[in-house]
Protein backbone atom coordinates (compact mmCIF):
# COMPACT_ATOMS: atom_id res chain seq x y z
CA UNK A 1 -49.16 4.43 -29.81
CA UNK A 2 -45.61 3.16 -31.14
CA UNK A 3 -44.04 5.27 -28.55
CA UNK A 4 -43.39 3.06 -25.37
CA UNK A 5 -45.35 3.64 -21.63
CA UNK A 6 -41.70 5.01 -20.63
CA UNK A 7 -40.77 7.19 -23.61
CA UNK A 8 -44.42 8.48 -23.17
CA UNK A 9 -44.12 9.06 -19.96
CA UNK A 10 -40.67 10.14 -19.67
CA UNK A 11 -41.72 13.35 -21.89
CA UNK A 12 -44.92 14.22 -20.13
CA UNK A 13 -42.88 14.32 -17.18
CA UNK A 14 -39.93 16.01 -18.26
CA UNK A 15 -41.63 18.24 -20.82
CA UNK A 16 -42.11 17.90 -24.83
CA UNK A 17 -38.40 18.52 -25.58
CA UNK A 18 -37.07 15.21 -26.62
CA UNK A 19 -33.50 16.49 -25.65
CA UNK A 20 -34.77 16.58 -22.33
CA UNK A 21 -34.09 12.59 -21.90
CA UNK A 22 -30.01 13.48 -22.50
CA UNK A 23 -30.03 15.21 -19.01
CA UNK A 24 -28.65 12.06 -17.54
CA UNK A 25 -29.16 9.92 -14.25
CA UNK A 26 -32.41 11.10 -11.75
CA UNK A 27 -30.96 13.07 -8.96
CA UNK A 28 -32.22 10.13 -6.64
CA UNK A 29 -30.13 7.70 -8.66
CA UNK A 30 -27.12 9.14 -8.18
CA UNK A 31 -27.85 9.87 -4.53
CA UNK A 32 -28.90 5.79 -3.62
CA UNK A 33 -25.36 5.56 -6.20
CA UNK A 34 -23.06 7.53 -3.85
CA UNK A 35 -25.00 5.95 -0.74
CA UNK A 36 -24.28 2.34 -1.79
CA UNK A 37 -20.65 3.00 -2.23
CA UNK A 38 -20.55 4.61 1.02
CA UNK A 39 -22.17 1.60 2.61
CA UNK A 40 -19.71 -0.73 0.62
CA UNK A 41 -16.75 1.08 1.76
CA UNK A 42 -17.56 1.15 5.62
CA UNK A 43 -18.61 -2.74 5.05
CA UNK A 44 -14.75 -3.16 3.86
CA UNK A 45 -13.16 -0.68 6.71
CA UNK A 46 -14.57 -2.86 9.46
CA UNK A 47 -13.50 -6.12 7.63
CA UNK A 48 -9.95 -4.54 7.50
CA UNK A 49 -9.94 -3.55 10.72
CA UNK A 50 -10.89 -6.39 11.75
CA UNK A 51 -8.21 -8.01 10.40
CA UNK A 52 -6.05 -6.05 11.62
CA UNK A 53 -6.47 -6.24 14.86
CA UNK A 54 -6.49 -10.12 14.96
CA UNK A 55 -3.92 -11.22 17.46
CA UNK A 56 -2.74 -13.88 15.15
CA UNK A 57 -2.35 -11.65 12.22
CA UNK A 58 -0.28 -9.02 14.42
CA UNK A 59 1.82 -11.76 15.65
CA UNK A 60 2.69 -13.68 11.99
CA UNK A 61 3.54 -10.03 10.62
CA UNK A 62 5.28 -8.73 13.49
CA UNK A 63 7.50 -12.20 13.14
CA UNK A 64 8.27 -11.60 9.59
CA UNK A 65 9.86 -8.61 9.75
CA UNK A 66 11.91 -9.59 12.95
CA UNK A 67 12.71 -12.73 10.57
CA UNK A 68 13.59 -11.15 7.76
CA UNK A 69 15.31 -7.37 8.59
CA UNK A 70 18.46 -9.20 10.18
CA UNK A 71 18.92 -10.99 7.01
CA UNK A 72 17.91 -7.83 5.01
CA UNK A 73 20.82 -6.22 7.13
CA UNK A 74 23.47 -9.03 7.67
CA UNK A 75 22.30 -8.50 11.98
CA UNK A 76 22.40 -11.21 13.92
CA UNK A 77 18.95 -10.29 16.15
CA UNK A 78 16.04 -7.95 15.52
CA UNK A 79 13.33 -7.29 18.25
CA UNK A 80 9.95 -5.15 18.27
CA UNK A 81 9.20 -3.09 21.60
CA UNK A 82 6.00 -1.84 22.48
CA UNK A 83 6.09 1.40 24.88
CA UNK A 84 4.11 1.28 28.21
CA UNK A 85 4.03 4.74 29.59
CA UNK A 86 2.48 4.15 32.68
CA UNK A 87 5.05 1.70 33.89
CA UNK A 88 7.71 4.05 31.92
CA UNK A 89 9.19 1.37 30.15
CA UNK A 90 9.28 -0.84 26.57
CA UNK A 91 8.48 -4.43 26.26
CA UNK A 92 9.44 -7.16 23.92
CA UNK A 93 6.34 -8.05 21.46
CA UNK A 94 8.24 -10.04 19.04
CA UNK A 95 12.26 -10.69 19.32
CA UNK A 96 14.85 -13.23 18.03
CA UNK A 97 14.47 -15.74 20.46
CA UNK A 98 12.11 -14.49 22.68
CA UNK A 99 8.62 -15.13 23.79
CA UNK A 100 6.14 -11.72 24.11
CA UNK A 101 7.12 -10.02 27.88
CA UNK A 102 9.74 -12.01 28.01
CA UNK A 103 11.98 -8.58 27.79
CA UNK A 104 11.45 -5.37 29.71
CA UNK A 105 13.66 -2.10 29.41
CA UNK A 106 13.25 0.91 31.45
CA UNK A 107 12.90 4.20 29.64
CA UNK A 108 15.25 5.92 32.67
CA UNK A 109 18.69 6.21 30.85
CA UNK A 110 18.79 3.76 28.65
CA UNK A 111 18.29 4.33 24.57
CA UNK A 112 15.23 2.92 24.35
CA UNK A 113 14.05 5.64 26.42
CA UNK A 114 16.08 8.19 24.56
CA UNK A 115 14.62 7.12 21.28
CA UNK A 116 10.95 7.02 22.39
CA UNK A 117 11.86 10.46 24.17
CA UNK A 118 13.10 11.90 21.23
CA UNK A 119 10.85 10.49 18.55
CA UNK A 120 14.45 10.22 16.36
CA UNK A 121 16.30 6.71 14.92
CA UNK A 122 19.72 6.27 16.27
CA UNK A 123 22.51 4.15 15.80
CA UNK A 124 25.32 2.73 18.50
CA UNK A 125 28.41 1.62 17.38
CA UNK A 126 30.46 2.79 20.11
CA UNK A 127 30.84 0.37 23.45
CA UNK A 128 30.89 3.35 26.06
CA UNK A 129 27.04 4.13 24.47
CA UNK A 130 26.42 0.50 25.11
CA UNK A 131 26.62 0.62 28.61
CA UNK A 132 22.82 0.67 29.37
CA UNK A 133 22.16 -2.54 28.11
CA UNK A 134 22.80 -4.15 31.43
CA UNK A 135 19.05 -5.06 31.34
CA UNK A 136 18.83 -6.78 27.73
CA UNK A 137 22.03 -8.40 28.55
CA UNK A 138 20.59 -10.20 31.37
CA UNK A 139 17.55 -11.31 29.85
CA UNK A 140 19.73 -12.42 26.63
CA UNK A 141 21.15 -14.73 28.54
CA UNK A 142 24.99 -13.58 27.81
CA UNK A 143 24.67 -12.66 24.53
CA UNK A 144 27.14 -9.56 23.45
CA UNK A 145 25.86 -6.66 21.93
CA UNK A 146 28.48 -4.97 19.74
CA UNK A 147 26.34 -2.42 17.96
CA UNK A 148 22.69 -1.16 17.59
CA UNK A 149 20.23 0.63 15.79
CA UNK A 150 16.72 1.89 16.24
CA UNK A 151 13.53 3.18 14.77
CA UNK A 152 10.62 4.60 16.74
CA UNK A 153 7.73 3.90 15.60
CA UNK A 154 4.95 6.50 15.71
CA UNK A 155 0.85 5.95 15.71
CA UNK A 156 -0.83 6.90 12.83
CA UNK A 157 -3.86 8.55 14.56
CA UNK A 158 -2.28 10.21 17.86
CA UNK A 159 1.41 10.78 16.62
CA UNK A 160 3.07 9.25 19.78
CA UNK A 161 5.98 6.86 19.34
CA UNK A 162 3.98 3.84 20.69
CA UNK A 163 7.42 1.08 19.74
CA UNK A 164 10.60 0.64 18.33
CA UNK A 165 11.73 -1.14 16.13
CA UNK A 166 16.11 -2.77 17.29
CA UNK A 167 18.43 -4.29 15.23
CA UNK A 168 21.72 -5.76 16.86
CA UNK A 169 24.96 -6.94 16.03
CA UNK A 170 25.41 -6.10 12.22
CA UNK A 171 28.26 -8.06 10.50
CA UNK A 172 31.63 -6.49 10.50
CA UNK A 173 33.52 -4.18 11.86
CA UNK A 174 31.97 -0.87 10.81
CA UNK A 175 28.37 -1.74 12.38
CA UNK A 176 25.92 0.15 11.46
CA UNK A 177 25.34 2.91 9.01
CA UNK A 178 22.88 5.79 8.32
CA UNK A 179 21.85 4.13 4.92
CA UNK A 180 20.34 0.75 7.19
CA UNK A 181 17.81 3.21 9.22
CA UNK A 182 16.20 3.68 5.58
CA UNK A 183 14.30 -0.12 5.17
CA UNK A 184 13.73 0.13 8.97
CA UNK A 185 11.95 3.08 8.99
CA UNK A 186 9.80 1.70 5.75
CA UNK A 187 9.15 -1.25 7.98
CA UNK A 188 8.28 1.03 10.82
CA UNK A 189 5.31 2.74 8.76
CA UNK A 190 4.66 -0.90 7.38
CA UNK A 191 3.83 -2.08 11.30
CA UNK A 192 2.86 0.90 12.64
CA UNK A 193 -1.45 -0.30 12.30
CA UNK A 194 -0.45 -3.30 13.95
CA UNK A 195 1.77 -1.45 17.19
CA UNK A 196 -0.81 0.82 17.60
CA UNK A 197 -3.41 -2.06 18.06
CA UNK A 198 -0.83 -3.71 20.92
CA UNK A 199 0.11 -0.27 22.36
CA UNK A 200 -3.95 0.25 22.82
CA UNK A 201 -5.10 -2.51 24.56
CA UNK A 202 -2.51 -2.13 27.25
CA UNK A 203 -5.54 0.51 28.62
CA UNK A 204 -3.00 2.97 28.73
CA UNK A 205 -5.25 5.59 28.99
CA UNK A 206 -7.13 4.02 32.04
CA UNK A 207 -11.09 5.41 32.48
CA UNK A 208 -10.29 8.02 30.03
CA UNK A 209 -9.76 5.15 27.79
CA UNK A 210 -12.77 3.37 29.03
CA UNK A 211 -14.83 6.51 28.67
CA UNK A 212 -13.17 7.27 25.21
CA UNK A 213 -14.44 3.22 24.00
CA UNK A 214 -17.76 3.88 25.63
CA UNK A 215 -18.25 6.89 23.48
CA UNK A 216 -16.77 5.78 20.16
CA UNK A 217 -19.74 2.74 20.86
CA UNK A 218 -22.44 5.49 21.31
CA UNK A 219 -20.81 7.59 18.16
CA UNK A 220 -21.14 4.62 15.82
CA UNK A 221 -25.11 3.90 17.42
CA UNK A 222 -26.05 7.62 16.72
CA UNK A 223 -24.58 7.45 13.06
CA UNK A 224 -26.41 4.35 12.38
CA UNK A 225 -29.28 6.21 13.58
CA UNK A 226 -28.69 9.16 10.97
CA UNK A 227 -27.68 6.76 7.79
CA UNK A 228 -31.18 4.89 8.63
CA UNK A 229 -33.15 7.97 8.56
CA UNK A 230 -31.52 9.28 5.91
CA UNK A 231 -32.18 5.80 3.62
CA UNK A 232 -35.67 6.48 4.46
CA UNK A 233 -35.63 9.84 3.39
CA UNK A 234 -34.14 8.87 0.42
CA UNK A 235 -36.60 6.12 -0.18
CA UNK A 236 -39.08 8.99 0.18
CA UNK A 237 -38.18 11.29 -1.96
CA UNK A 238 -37.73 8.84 -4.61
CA UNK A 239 -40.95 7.56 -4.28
CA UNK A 240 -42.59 10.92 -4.41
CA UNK A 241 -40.48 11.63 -7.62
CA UNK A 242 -41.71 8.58 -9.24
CA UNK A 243 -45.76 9.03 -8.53
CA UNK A 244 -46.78 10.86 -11.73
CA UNK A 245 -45.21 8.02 -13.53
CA UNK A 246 -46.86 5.02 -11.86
CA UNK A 247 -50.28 7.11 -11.78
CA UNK A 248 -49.92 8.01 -15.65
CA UNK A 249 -49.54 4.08 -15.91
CA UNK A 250 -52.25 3.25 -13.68
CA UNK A 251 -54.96 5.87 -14.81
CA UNK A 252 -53.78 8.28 -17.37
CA UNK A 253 -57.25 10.13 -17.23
CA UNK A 254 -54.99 11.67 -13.55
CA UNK A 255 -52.42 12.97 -15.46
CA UNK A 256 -53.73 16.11 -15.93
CA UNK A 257 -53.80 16.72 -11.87
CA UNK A 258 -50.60 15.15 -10.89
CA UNK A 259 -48.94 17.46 -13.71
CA UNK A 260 -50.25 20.07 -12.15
CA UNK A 261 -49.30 19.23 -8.97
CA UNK A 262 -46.16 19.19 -9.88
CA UNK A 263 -45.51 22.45 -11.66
């Protein structure tokens, strides 16, 4: 009688070997454990990604780093392109100076069409290269562009260069070097969540896209379907496992039989 209902019950179920408590958590335990965390972890995904594909968010980060690379890189104007592939050409996101659209450059011989061709950073120093920037020119309003350098930037999840990522104008006579694609590539990777988001809702993909959103809906249905049943079956099993202990507390004179049972 000094032994308590769960010590007493925890051998009877387990066996007479007192050792036999030191086997650690139930099986169930560590299954609702590793379910929880699950749970908790798709809770925080959809939080982030919701986050992340909050217009205002995309548009205060985008601005920083258009802020803040010219300084990082003594250039006078940084701007962010999104890539429309259907209208074969790149549009202005974020820029110095300019509002989102208010920019448009063809991807027909120009280097922001060479760059998203060729999935590769370059840098102009060189007027003659310069020459297809009759379009950015006009749009600048008169501003001259003495040097540039870009950075595609690629999607995480189908590995297309979806932007880019132009500096102009650095500071001196030298322009630019092959040690200033280094921060905007980093910053490239940085942004890269936040293109992709942009790049997407364009409906690039027309009623493949449609089709592809339509199923991802249907995907996410059918495995809420499966982590419900399999709660259930969890639930289940646990409460199975845990009869001959609320029976032995209940009516001990049913032990005997729901040992047995057991066996």
């Amino acid at each position: 009688m000094g032994k308590s209902l769960e010590a007493t019950t925890m051998l009877r179920y387990r066996g007479s070997d007192p050792k036999a408590r030191k086997v650690g958590p139930r099986k169930e335990e560590v299954m609702f454990a590793n379910l929880s965390l699950h749970l908790r972890r798709l809770s925080s995904r959809r939080l982030i990604r919701r986050e992340r594909l909050d217009p205002v968010r995309i548009d205060t980060t985008l601005r920083f780093f258009v802020r803040n690379l010219p300084m990082l890189l003594n250039a006078e104007r940084c701007n962010i392109y999104i890539y429309d592939p259907v209208a074969a050409k790149a549009w202005v996101e974020v820029g110095t100076g300019l509002d989102a659209g208010a920019l448009a450059v063809s991807t027909q011989n120009t280097l922001v069409g060479v760059v998203i061709a060729s999935g590769e950073p370059r840098i102009v120093n060189d007027s003659a290269s310069l020459r297809s920037f009759d379009n950015e020119r006009r749009a600048l309003r008169g501003v001259v562009i003495r040097n540039a350098a870009y950075v595609p930037i690629r999607s995480r999840y189908h590995a297309e260069v979806i932007g880019i990522i132009e500096l102009l104008n650095k500071v001196g006579v030298d322009g630019f070097a092959q040690a200033d694609l280094a921060p905007l590539k980093e910053a490239a990777e940085i942004v890269q969540d936040l293109v992709d988001s942009v790049f997407l809702t364009q409906k690039v993909y027309g009623a493949a896209d449609a089709a592809l959103t339509e199923g991802c809906f249907a995907a996410e249905v059918l495995a809420g379907f499966f982590l419900f049943g399999s709660i259930v079956t969890l639930l289940l099993v646990a409460a199975w496992e845990a009869m001959p202990v609320i029976n032995d507390a209940l009516n001990p004179s049913l032990l005997p039989f729901m040992t047995g049972l057991h066996r």
